[in-house]
Protein backbone atom coordinates (compact mmCIF):
# COMPACT_ATOMS: atom_id res chain seq x y z
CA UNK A 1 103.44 228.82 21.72
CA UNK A 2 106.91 227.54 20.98
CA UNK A 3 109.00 228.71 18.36
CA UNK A 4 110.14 226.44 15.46
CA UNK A 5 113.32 226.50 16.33
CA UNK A 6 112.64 225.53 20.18
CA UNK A 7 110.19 222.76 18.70
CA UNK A 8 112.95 221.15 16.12
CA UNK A 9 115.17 221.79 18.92
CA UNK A 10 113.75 219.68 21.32
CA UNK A 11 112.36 217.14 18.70
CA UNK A 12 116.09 216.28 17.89
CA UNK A 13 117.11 216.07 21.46
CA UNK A 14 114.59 213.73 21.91
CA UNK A 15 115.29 211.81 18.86
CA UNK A 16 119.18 211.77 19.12
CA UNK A 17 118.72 210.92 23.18
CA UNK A 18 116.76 208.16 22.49
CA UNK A 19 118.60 206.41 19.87
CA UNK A 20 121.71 206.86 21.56
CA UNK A 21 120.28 205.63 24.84
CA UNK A 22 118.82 202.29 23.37
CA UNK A 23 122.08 201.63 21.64
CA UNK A 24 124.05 201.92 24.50
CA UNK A 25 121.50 199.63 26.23
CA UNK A 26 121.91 196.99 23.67
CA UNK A 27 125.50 197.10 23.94
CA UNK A 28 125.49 197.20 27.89
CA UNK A 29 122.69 194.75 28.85
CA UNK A 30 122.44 192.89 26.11
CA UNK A 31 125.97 192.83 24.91
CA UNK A 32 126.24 193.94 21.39
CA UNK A 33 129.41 194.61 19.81
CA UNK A 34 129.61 198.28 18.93
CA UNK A 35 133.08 197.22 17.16
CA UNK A 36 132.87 195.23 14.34
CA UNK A 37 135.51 192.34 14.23
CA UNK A 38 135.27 191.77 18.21
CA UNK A 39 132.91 188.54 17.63
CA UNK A 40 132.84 185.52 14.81
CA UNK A 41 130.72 185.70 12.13
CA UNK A 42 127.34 184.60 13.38
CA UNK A 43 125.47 183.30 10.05
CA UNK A 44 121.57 183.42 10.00
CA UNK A 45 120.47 180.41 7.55
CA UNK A 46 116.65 180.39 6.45
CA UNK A 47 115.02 177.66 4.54
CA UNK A 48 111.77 177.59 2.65
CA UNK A 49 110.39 174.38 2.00
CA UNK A 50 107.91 174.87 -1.12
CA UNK A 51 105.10 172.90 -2.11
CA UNK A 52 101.88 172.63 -3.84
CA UNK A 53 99.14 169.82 -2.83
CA UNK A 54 98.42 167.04 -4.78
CA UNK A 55 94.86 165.78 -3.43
CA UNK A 56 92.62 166.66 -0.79
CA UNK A 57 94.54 164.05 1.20
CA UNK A 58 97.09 163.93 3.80
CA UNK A 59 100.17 165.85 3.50
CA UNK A 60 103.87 165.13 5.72
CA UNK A 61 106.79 166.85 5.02
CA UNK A 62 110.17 165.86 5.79
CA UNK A 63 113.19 167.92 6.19
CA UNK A 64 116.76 166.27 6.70
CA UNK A 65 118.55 169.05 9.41
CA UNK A 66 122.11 169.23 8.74
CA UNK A 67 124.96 167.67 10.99
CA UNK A 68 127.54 170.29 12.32
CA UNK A 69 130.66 169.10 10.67
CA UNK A 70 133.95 170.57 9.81
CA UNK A 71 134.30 172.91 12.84
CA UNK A 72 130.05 174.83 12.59
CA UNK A 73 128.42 175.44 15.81
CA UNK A 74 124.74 175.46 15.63
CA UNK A 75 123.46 178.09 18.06
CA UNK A 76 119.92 178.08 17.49
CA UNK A 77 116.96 176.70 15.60
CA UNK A 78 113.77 177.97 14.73
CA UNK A 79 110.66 176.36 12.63
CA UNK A 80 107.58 177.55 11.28
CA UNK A 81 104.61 175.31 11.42
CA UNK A 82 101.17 177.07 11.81
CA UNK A 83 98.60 174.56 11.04
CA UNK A 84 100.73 171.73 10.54
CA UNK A 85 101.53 169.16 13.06
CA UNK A 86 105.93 169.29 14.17
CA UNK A 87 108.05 166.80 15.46
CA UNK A 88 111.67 166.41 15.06
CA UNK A 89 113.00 162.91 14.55
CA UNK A 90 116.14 161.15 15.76
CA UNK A 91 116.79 157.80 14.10
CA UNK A 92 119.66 155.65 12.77
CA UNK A 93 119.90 156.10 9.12
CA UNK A 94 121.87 153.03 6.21
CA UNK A 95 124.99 153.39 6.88
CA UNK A 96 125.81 154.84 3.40
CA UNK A 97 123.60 157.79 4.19
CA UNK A 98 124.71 159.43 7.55
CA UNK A 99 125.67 157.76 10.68
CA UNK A 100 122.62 158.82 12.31
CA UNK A 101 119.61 160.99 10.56
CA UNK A 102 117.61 163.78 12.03
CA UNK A 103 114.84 164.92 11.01
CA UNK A 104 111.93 167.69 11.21
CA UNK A 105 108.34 166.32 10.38
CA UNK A 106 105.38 168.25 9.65
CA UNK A 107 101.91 166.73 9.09
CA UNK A 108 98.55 168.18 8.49
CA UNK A 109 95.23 166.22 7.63
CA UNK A 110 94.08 168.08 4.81
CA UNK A 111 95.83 171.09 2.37
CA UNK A 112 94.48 173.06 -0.54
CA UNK A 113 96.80 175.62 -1.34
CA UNK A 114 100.53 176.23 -2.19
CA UNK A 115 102.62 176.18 1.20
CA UNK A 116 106.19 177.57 2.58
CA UNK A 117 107.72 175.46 5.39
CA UNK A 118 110.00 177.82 7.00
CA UNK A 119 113.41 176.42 9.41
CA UNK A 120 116.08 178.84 10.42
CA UNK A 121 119.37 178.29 12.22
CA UNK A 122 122.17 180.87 13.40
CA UNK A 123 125.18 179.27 13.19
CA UNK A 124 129.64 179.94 13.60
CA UNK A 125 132.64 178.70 12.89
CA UNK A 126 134.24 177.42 16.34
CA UNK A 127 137.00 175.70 14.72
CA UNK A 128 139.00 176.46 11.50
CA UNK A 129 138.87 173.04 10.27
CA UNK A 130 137.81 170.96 7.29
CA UNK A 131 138.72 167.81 8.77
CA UNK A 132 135.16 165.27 8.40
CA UNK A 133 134.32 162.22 10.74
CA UNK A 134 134.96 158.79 9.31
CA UNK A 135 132.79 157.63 6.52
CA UNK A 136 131.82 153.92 5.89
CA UNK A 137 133.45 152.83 2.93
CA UNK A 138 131.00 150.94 0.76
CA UNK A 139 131.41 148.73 -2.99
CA UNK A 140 129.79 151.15 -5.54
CA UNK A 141 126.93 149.59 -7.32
CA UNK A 142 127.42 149.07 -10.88
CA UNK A 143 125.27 151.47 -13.36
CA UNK A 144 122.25 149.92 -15.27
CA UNK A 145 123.64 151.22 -18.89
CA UNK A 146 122.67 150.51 -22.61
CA UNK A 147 125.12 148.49 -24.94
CA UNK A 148 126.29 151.69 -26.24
CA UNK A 149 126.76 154.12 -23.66
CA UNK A 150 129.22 151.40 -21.64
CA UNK A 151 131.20 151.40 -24.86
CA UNK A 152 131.23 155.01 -24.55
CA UNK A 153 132.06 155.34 -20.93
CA UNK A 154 133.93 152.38 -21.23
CA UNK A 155 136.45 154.29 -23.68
CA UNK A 156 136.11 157.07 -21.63
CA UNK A 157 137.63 155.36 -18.38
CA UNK A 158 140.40 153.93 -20.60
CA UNK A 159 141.10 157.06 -22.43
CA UNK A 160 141.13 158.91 -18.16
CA UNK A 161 143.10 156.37 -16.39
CA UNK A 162 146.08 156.66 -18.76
CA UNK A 163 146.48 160.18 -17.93
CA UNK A 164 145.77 159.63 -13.76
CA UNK A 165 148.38 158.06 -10.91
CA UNK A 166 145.63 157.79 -8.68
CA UNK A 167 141.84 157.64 -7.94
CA UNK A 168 142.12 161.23 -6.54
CA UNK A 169 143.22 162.33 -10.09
CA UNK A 170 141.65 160.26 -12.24
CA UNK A 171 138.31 162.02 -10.60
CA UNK A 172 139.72 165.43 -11.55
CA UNK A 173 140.26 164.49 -14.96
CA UNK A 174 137.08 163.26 -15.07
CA UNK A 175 135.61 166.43 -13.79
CA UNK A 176 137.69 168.66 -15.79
CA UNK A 177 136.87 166.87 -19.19
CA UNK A 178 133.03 167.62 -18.11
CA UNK A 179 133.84 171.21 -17.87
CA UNK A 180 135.62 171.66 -21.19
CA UNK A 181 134.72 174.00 -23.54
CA UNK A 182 134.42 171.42 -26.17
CA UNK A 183 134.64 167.72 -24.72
CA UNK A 184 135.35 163.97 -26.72
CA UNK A 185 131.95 162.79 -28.41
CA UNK A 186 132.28 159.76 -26.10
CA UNK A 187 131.55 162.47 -22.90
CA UNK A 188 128.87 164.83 -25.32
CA UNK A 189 127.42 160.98 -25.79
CA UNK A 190 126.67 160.48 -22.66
CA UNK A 191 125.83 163.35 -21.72
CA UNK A 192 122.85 163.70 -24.31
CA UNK A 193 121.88 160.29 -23.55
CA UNK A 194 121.54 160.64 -19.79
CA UNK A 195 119.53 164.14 -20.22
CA UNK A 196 120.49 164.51 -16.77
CA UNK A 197 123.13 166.84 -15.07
CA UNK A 198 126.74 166.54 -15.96
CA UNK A 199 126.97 165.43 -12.24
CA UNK A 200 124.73 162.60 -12.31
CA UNK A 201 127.32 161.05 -15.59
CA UNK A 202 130.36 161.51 -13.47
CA UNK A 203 128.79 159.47 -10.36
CA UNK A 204 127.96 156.85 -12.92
CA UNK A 205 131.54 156.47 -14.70
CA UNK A 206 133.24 156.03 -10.86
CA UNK A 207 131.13 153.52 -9.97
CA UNK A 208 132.06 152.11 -12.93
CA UNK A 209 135.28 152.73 -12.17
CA UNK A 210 134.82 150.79 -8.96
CA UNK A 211 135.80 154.40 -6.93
CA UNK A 212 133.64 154.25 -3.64
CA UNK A 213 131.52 157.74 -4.07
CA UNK A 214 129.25 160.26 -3.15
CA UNK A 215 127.55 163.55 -3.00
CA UNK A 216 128.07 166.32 -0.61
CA UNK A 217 125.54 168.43 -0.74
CA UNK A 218 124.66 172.01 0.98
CA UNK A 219 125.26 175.62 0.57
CA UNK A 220 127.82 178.42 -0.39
CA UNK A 221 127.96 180.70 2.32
CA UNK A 222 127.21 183.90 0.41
CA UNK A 223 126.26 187.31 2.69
CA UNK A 224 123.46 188.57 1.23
CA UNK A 225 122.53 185.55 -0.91
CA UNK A 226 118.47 185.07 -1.49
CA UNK A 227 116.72 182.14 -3.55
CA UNK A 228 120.01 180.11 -3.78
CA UNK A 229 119.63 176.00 -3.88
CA UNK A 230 121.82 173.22 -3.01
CA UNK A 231 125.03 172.53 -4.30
CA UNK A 232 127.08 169.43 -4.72
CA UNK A 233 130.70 168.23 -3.84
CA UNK A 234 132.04 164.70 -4.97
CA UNK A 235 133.46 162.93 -2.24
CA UNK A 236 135.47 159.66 -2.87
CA UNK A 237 137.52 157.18 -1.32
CA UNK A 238 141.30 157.25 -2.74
CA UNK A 239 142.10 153.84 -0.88
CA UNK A 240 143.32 155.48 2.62
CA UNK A 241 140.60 158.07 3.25
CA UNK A 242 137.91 160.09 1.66
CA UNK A 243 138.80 163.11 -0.90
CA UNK A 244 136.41 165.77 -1.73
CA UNK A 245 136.82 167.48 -4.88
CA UNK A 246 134.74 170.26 -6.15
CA UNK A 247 132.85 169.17 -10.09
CA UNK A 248 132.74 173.18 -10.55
CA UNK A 249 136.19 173.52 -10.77
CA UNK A 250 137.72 170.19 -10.14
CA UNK A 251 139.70 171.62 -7.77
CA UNK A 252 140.95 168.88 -4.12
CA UNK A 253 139.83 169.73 -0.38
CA UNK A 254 136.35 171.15 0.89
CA UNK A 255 135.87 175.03 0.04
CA UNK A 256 135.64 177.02 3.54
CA UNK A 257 132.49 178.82 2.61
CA UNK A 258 130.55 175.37 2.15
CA UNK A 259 128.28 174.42 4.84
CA UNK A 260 127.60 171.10 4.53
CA UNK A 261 124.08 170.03 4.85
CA UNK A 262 124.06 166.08 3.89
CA UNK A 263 127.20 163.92 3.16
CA UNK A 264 125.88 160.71 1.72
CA UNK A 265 123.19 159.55 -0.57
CA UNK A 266 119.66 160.22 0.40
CA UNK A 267 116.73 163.00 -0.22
CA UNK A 268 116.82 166.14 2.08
CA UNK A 269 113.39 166.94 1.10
CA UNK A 270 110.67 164.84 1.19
CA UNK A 271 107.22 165.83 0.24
CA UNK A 272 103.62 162.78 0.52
CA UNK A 273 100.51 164.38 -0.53
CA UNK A 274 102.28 167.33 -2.53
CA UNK A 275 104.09 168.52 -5.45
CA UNK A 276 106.33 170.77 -7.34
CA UNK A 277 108.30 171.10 -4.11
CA UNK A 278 111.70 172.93 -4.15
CA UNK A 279 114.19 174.07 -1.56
CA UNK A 280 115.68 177.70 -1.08
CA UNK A 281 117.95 179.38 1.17
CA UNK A 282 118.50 182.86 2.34
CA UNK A 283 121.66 184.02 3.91
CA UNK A 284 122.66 186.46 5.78
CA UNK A 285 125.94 187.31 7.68
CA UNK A 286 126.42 189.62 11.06
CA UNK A 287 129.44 190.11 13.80
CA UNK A 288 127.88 189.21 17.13
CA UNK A 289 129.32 187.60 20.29
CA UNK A 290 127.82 183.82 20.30
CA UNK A 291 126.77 184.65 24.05
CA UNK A 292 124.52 187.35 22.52
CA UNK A 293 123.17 185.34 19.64
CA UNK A 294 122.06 182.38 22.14
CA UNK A 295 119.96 184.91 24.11
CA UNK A 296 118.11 186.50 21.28
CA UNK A 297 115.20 183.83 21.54
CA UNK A 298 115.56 183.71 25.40
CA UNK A 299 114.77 187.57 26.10
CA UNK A 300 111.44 188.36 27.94
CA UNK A 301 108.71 190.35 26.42
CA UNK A 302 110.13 193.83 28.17
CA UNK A 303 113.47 193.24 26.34
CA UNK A 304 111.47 193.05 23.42
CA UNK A 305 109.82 195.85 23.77
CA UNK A 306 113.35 197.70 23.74
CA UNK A 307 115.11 195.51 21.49
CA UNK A 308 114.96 197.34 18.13
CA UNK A 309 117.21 194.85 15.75
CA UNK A 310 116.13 193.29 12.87
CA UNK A 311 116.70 189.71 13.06
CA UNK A 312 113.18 188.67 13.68
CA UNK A 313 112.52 189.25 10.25
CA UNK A 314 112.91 186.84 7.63
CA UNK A 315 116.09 186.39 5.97
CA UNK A 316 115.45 187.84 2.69
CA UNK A 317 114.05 190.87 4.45
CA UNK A 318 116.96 191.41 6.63
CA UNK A 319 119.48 191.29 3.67
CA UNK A 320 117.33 193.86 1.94
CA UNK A 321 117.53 196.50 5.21
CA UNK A 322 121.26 195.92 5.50
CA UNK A 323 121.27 197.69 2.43
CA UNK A 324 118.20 200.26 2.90
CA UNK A 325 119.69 200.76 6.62
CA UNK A 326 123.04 202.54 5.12
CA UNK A 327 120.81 205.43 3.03
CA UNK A 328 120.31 207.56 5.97
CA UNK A 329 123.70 207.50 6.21
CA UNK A 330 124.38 209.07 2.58
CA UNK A 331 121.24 211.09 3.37
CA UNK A 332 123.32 212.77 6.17
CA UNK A 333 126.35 213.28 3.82
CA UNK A 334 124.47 215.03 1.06
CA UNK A 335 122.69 217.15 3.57
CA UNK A 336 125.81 218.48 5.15
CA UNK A 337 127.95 218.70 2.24
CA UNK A 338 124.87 221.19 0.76
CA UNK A 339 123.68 223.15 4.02
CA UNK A 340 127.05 223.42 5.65
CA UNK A 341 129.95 223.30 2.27
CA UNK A 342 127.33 224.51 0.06
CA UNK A 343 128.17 222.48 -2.77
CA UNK A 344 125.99 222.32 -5.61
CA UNK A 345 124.40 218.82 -6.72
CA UNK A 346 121.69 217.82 -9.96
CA UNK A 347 119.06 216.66 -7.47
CA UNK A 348 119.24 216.91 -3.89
CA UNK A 349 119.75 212.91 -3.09
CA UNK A 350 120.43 212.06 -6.93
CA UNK A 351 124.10 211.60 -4.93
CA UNK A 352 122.36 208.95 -2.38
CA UNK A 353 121.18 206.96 -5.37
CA UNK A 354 124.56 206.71 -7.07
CA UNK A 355 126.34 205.72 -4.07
CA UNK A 356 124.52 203.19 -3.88
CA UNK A 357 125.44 201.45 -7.54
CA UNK A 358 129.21 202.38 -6.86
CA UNK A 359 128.51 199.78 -3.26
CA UNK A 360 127.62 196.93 -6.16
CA UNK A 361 129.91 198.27 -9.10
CA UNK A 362 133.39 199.19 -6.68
CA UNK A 363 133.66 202.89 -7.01
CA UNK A 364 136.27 202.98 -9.86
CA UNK A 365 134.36 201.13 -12.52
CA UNK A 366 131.17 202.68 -11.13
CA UNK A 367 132.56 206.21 -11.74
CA UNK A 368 133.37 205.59 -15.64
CA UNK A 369 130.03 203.62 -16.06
CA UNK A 370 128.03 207.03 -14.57
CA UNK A 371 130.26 209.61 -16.87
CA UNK A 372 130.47 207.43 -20.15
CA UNK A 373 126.23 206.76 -19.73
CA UNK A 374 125.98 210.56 -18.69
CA UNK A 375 128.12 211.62 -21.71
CA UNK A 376 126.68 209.35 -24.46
CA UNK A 377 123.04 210.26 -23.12
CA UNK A 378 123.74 214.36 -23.26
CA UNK A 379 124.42 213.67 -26.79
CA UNK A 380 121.42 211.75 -27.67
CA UNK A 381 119.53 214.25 -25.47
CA UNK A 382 121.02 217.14 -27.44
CA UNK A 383 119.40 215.52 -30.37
CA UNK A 384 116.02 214.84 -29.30
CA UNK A 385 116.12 218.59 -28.40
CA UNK A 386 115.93 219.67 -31.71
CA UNK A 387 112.50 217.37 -32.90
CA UNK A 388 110.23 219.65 -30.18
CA UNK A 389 109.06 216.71 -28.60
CA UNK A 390 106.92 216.75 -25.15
CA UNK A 391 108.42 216.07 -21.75
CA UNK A 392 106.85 213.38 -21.21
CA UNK A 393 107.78 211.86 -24.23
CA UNK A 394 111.52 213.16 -24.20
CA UNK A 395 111.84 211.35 -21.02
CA UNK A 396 110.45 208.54 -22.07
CA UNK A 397 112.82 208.40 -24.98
CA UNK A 398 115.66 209.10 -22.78
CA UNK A 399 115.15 206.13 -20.90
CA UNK A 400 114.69 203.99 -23.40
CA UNK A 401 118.04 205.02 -25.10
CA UNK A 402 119.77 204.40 -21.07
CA UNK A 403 118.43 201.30 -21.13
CA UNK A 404 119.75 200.16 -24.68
CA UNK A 405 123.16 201.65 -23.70
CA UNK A 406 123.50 199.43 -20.78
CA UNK A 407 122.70 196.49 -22.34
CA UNK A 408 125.49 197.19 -25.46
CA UNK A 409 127.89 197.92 -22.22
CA UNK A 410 126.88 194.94 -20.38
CA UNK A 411 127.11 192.86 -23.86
CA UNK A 412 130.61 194.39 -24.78
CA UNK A 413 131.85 193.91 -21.50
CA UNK A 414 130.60 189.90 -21.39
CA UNK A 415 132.73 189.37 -24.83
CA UNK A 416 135.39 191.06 -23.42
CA UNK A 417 135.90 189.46 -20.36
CA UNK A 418 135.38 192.32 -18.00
CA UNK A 419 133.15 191.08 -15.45
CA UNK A 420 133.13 193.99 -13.49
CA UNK A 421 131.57 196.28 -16.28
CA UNK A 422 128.47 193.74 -15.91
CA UNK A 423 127.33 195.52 -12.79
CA UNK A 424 125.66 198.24 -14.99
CA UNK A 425 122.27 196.80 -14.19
CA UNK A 426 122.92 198.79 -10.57
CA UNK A 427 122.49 202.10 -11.95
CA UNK A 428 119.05 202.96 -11.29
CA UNK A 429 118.01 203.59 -14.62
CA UNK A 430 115.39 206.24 -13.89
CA UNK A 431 117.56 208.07 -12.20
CA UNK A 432 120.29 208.23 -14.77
CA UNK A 433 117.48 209.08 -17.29
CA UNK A 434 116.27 212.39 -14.97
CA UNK A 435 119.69 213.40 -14.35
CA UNK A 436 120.58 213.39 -18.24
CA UNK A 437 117.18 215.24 -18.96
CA UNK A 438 118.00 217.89 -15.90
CA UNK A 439 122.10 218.44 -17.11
CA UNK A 440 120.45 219.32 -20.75
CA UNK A 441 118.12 221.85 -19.67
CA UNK A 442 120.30 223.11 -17.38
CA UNK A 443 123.00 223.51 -20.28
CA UNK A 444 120.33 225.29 -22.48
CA UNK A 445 119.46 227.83 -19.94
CA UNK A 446 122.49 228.30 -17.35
CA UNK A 447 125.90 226.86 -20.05
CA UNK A 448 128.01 224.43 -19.53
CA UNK A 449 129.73 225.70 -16.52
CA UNK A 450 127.01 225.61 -14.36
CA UNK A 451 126.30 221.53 -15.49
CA UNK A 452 130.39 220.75 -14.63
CA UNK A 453 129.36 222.90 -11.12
CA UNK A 454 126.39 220.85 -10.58
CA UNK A 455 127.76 217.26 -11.94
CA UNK A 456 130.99 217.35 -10.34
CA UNK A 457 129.26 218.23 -6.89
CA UNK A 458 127.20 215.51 -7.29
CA UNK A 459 130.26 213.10 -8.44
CA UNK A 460 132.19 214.52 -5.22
CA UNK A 461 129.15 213.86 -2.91
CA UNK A 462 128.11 210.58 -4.52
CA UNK A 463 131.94 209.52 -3.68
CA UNK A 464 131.73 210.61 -0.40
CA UNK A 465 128.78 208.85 0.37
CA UNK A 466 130.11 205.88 -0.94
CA UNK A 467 133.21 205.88 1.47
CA UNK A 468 131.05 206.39 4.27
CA UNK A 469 128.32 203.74 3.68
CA UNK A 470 131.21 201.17 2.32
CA UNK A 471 133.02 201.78 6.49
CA UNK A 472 132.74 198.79 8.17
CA UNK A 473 131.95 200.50 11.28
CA UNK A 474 128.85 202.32 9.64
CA UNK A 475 127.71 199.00 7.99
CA UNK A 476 128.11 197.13 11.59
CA UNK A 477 126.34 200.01 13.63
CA UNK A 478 123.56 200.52 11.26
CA UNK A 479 122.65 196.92 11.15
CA UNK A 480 123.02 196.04 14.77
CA UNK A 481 122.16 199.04 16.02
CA UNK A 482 118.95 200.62 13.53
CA UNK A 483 117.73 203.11 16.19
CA UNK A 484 121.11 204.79 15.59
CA UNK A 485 118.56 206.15 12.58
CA UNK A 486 116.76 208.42 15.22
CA UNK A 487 119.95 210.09 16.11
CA UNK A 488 120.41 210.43 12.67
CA UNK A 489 117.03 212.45 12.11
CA UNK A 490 117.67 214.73 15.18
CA UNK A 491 120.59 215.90 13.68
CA UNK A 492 118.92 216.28 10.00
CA UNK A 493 116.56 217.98 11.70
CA UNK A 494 119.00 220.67 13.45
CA UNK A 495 121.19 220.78 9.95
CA UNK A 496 117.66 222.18 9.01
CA UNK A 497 117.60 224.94 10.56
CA UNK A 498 120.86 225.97 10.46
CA UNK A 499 121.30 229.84 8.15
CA UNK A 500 124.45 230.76 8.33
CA UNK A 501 127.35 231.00 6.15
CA UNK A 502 128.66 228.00 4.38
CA UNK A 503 132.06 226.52 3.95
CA UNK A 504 132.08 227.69 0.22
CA UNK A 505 131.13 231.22 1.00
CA UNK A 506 133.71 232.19 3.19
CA UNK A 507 136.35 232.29 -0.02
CA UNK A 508 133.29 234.00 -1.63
CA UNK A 509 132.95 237.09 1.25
CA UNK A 510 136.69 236.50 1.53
CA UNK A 511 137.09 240.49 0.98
CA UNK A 512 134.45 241.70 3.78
CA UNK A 513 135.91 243.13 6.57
CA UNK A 514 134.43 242.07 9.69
CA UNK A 515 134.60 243.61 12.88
């Protein structure tokens, strides 16, 4: 019978061989970057088309797929259409839509429940460029209006052109009077009137204007990003080419994160024989070579079998484990800086948790949102000490009082104007409760020395942590590479067993004379 040691011995081994031996395959045969930064930014787009049924009737589903314009490189496409008929669909489109359309089709003969259409593209930037193909240019139809709002937007087009040299600025005039704090009653007039989007008004007043115009529509390219919906530019024709303009800001030229899904009038999503249907994207970002990304739905089922990345899953669920996939990571910080330093923390992966608010709050602002919450809850705590009430309901109280604290900071902060204090929501609130509740016994029965030992451990390996997970080279490799997480458990494992003197205690046994 093998000893513990020999077993935890060989256990890591194993583990550490064999997560080191798949990630060098990866990187050898099928050629991911172990550097981040080598590769372009290979974005993984995922769409959800959602719908409920109307009848018992027939359902089709159409889905306008975006052109690659302004220098994006579609590498691959995926859709999901269990049960459902598919067919994609290449047609000429009106000229003031698109210059051609395509399309993806689903059909089924009967539905009767609520449905999720699924398409998913990885796509790159080949070419820095925000330069778009010709456009037709087209004589803006006139807007069916009531007597009073054309006197309104009538007055507002006088009151616009005065102030503008051009069509170019008279459009970010317009935009910019839309997005004032307090706008002319002819613009709050319309606006109530319409009880439509501030967007929908502005198309309206250029074509009364006579400015040739339309929508851009698609989606901020946001790592990370889950749930998010279209957005709209205003494109329109100054009299020697088309100008975009953005109606959040008002600000010229196309934004470089924008991936442009439809440029032209028309509906992206159409839904016959359903309902409440809505469109969502996930987003997710990763460094890969293209030649790499192109092969992913081209490997056999052995590579498979061997290929441990993520990027089967959904979207969503692959933003989530680029976060979950850096905790090991802390894990191995915490368990070195208290087996092998010997540093003292409140909770043995309390740090872990921390670390991973200062990743949303920055580490600065995260550090004075821990101590003032800490601080302000020891008080509090210090007070509920002296009514005798149960643990259970102590802690209860505690978090209660955490919670109300970060909603005063998060309210202060708003009025303020300090955005960044708004990521208080990050601190795991449970957490923060426990370690409050642990610091005040531990100041009733050990003083407060021994809670400035323990909390400033915890601060100093919470801040470690941080810098580690935050390394681009540890966010790359535990993405791309996840089975770098068995390594990491070998050597966990053989920390574990290690009993001999740590860092700390050598200035502690400083005295001993050894021979």
């Amino acid at each position: 019978m093998l000893s513990s040691r020999v077993q935890v011995v060989l256990i890591a081994g194993l583990l550490i061989s064999l997560g080191l031996g798949l990630t060098l395959y990866k990187a050898i045969n099928l050629g991911f970057p172990l550097l981040p930064g080598e590769y372009s930014d290979v974005w993984t787009v995922e769409t959800k088309a959602n719908f409920r049924p109307s009848s018992n009737s027939a359902v089709e589903v159409e889905l306008v797929l975006p052109k690659m314009l302004a220098g994006w490189t579609n590498l691959d496409e995926h859709f999901a259409s269990s049960g459902f008929g598919f067919s994609i669909i290449d047609d000429q489109a009106d000229t003031r839509l698109m210059a051609d359309s395509r399309r993806a089709r689903w059909t089924r003969q009967s539905l009767d429940r609520p449905t999720t259409l699924y398409y998913k593209m990885q796509l790159y930037r080949s070419a820095d460029s925000t330069q778009l193909p010709d456009f037709p240019v087209f004589n803006p139809v006139q807007p069916r209006l009531k007597p009073d709002q054309q006197a309104a937007m009538e007055r507002l087009v006088i009151k616009l052109a005065e102030k503008s040299s051009d069509q170019e600025r008279f459009t970010s005039l317009l935009i910019q009077e839309f997005l004032r704090d307090s706008p002319d009653q002819d613009t709050l007039f319309l606006i109530d009137s319409y009880q439509e989007d501030a967007l929908t008004v502005i198309m309206d007043v250029l074509a009364y204007r006579g400015i040739p115009a339309h929508q851009i529509r698609g989606i901020f390219l946001e790592d990370g990003r889950r749930r998010q919906t279209l957005s709209a530019l205003v494109e329109i024709y100054n009299g020697e080419g088309w100008a975009i303009l953005d109606p959040r800001t008002g600000n010229s030229g196309l934004p470089q994160n924008f991936f442009i899904w439809q440029r032209g009038e028309g509906t992206i999503l159409n839904v016959i024989g359903g309902r409440n249907s809505s469109l969502e994207f996930a987003l997710v970002s990763n460094s890969l070579p293209v030649k790499t990304v192109v092969g992913m739905g081209q490997r056999s089922e052995e590579v498979d079998l061997l290929d441990f990345s993520i990027y089967a899953l959904p979207v969503e669920q692959q933003g989530i484990f680029k976060g979950l996939l850096l905790i090991p990571v802390a894990a191995l910080v915490v368990v070195f800086m208290r087996i092998l330093v010997g540093v003292r923390t409140s909770g043995t992966f309390m740090p872990v948790l921390i670390a991973l608010a200062f990743i949303q709050t920055t580490l600065i602002v995260g550090l004075l949102i821990f101590l003032g919450l800490v601080g302000v809850g020891l008080w509090i705590r210090s007070y509920l000490s002296h009514l005798n009430l149960l643990l259970v309901s102590r802690v209860a109280a505690v978090i209660i009082v955490v919670i109300l604290l970060m909603a005063v900071l998060a309210v202060i902060s708003y009025k303020l104007g300090l955005d960044q204090a708004l990521t208080v929501t990050f601190f795991p609130t449970v957490i923060v409760a426990w370690t409050i509740e642990r610091m005040s016994i531990l100041w009733e029965e050990e003083g407060g020395h021994e809670v400035l030992i323990q909390g400033g451990g915890s601060l100093i390996v919470a801040v470690l942590a941080y810098l580690a997970m935050s390394a681009p080279i540890v966010e790359h490799l535990t993405f791309n590479f996840p089975e770098l997480m068995l390594s990491l458990l070998g050597i966990i494992l053989l920390l574990g067993k290690y009993t001999g003197f740590r860092l700390s205690e050598l200035h502690r046994f400083r005295d001993l004379d050894v021979k």
